[in-house]
C-alpha atoms as a PDB file:
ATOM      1  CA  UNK A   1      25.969 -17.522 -14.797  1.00  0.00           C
ATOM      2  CA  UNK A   2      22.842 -16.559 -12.879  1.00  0.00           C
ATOM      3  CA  UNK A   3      23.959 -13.165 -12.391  1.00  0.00           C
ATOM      4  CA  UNK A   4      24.422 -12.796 -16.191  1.00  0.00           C
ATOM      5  CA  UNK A   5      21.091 -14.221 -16.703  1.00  0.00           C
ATOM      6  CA  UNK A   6      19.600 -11.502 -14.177  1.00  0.00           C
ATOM      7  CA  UNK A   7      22.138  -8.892 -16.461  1.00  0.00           C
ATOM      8  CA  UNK A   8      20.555  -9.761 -19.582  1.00  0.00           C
ATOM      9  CA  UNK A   9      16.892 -10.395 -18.722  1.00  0.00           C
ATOM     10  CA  UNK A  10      16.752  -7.071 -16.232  1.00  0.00           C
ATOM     11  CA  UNK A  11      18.287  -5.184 -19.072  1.00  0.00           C
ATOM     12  CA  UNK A  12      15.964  -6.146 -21.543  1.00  0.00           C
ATOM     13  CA  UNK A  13      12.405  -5.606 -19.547  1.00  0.00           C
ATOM     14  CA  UNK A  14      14.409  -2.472 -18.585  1.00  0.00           C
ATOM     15  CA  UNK A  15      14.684  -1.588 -22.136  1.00  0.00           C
ATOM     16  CA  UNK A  16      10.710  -2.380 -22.412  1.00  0.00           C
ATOM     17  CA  UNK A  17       9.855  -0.739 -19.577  1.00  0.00           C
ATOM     18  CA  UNK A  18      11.735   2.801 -21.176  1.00  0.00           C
ATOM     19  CA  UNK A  19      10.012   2.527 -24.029  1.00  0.00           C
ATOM     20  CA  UNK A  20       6.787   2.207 -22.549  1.00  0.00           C
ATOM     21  CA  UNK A  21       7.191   5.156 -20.565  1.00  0.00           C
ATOM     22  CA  UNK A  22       8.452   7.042 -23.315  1.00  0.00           C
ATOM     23  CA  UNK A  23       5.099   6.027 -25.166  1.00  0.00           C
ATOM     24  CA  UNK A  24       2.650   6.882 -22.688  1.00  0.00           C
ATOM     25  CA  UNK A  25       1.420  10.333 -21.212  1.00  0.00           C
ATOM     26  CA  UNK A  26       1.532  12.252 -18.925  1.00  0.00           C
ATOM     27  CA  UNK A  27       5.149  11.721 -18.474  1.00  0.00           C
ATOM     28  CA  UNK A  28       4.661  10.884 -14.939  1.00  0.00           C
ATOM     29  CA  UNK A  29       3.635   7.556 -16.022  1.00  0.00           C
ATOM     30  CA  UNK A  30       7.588   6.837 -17.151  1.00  0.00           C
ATOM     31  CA  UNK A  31       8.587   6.264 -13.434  1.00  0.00           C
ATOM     32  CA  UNK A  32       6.093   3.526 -12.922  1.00  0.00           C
ATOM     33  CA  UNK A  33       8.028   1.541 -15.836  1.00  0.00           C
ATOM     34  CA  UNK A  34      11.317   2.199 -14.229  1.00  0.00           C
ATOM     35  CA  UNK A  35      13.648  -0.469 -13.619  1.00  0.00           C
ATOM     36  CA  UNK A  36      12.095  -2.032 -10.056  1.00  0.00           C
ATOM     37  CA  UNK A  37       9.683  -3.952 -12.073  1.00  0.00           C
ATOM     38  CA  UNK A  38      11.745  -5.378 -14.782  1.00  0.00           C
ATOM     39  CA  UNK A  39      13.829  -6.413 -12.301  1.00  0.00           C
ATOM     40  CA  UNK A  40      11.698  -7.847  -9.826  1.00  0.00           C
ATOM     41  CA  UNK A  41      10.201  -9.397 -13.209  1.00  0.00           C
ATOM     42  CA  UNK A  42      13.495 -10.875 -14.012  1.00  0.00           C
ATOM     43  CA  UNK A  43      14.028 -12.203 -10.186  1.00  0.00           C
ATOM     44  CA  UNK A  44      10.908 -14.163 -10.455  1.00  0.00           C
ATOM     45  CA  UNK A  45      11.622 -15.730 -14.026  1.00  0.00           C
ATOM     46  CA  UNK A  46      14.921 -17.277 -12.728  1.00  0.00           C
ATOM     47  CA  UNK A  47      13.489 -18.082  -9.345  1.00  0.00           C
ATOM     48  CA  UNK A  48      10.855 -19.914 -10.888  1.00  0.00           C
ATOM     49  CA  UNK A  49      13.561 -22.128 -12.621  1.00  0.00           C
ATOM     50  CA  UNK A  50      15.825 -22.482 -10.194  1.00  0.00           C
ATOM     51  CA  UNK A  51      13.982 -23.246  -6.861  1.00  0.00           C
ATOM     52  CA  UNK A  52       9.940 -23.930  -8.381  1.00  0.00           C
ATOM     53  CA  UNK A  53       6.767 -22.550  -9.204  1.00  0.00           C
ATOM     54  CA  UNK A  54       6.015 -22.598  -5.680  1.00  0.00           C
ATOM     55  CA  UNK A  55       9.220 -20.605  -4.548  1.00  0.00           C
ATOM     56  CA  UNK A  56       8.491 -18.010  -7.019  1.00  0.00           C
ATOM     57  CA  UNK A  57       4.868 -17.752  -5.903  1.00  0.00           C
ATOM     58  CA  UNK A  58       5.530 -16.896  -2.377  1.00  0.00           C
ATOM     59  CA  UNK A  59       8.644 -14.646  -3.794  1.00  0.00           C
ATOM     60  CA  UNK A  60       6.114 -12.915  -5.882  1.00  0.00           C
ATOM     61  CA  UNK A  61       2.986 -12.515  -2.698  1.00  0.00           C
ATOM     62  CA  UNK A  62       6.317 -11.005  -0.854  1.00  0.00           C
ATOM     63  CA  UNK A  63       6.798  -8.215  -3.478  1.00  0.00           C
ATOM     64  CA  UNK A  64       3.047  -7.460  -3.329  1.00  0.00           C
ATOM     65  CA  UNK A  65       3.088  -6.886  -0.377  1.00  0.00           C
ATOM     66  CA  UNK A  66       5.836  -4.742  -0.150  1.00  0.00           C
ATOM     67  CA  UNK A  67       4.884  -2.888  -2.896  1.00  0.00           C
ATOM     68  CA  UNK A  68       1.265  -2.278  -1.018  1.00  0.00           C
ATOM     69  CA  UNK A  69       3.623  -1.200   1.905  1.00  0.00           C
ATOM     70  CA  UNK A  70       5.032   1.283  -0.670  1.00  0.00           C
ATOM     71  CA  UNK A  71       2.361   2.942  -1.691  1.00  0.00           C
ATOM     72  CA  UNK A  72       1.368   3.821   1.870  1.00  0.00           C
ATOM     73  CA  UNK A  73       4.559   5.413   2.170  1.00  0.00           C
ATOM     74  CA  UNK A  74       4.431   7.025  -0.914  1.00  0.00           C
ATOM     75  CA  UNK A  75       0.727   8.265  -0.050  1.00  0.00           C
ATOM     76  CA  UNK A  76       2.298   9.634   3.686  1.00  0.00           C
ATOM     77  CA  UNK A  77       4.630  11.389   1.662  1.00  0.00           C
ATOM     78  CA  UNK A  78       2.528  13.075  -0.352  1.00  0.00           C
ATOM     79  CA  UNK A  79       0.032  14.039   2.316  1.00  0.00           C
ATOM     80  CA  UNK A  80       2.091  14.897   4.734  1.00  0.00           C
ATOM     81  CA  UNK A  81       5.144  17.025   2.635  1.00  0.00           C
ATOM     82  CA  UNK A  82       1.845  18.182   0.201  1.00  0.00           C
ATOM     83  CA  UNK A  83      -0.997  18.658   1.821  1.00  0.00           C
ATOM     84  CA  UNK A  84       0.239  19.393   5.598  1.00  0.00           C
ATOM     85  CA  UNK A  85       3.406  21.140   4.288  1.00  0.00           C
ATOM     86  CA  UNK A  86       5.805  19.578   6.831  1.00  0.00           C
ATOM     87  CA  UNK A  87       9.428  19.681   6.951  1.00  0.00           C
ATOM     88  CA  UNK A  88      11.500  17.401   4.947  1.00  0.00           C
ATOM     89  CA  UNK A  89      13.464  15.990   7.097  1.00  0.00           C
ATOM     90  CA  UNK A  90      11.245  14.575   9.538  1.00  0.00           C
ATOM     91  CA  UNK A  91       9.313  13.205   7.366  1.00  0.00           C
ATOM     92  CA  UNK A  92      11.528  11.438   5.886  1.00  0.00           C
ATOM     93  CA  UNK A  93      12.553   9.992   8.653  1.00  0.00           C
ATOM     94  CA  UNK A  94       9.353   8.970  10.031  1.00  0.00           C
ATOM     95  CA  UNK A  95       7.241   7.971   6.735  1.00  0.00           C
ATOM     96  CA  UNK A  96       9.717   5.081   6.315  1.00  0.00           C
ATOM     97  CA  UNK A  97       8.342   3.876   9.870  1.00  0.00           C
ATOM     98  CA  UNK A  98       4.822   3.676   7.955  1.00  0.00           C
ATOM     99  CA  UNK A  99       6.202   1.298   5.376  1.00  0.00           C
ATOM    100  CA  UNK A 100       7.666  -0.853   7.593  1.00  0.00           C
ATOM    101  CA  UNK A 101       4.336  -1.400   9.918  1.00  0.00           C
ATOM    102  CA  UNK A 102       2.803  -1.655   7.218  1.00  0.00           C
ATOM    103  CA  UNK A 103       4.862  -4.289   5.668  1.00  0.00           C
ATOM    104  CA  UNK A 104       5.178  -6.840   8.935  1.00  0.00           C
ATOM    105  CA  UNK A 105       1.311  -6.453   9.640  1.00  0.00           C
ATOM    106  CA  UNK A 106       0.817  -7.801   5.533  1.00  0.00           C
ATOM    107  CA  UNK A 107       3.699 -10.280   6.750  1.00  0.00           C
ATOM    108  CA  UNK A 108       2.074 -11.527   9.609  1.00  0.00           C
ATOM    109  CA  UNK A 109      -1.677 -11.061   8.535  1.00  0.00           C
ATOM    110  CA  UNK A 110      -1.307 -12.556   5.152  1.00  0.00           C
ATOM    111  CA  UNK A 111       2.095 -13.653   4.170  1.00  0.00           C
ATOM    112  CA  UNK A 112       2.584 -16.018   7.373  1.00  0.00           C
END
């Protein structure tokens, strides 16, 4: 049943999300309203029933915090496949390594 809930609510903040992007300009914008955040949206409603306001706070300080580790890899990316013109495949392989410091030093500075 929980699954179905997650179906229905992701699918609808989804369907928000869309429009949204559809709405604003440039249409860069649309990928910020892409399905991650409904989702993540939906995840916290339910976990907030389920387990507790409480649960669903320290769910919700997690995805922060990854999504800060995200956009240091996203800003790696950019520099280093835009401005420094390196090879794709490298840095793909090694930019993840920036999220992931990233994330466990916000885990074990902050989140802990």
């Amino acid at each position: 049943m929980e699954t179905l809930v997650r179906f229905l609510i992701g699918g609808a903040a989804v369907s928000l999300f869309a429009l949204l992007g559809d709405l604003l300009r440039p249409k860069g914008f649309a990928g910020l309203f892409a399905a991650a955040p409904s989702v993540a949206l939906a995840t916290l409603a339910i976990a907030g029933v389920a387990e507790g306001r409480a649960y669903a706070t320290r769910e919700a300080r997690s995805m922060a915090a990854g999504e800060i580790a995200f956009i240091g890899y996203a800003v790696g990316c950019v520099y280093l496949l835009g401005a420094r013109r390196t090879r794709t495949g490298p840095t793909s392989a090694l930019v993840p390594l920036a999220w992931g410091v990233i994330a466990a030093s916000l885990y074990l500075g902050a989140l802990r």
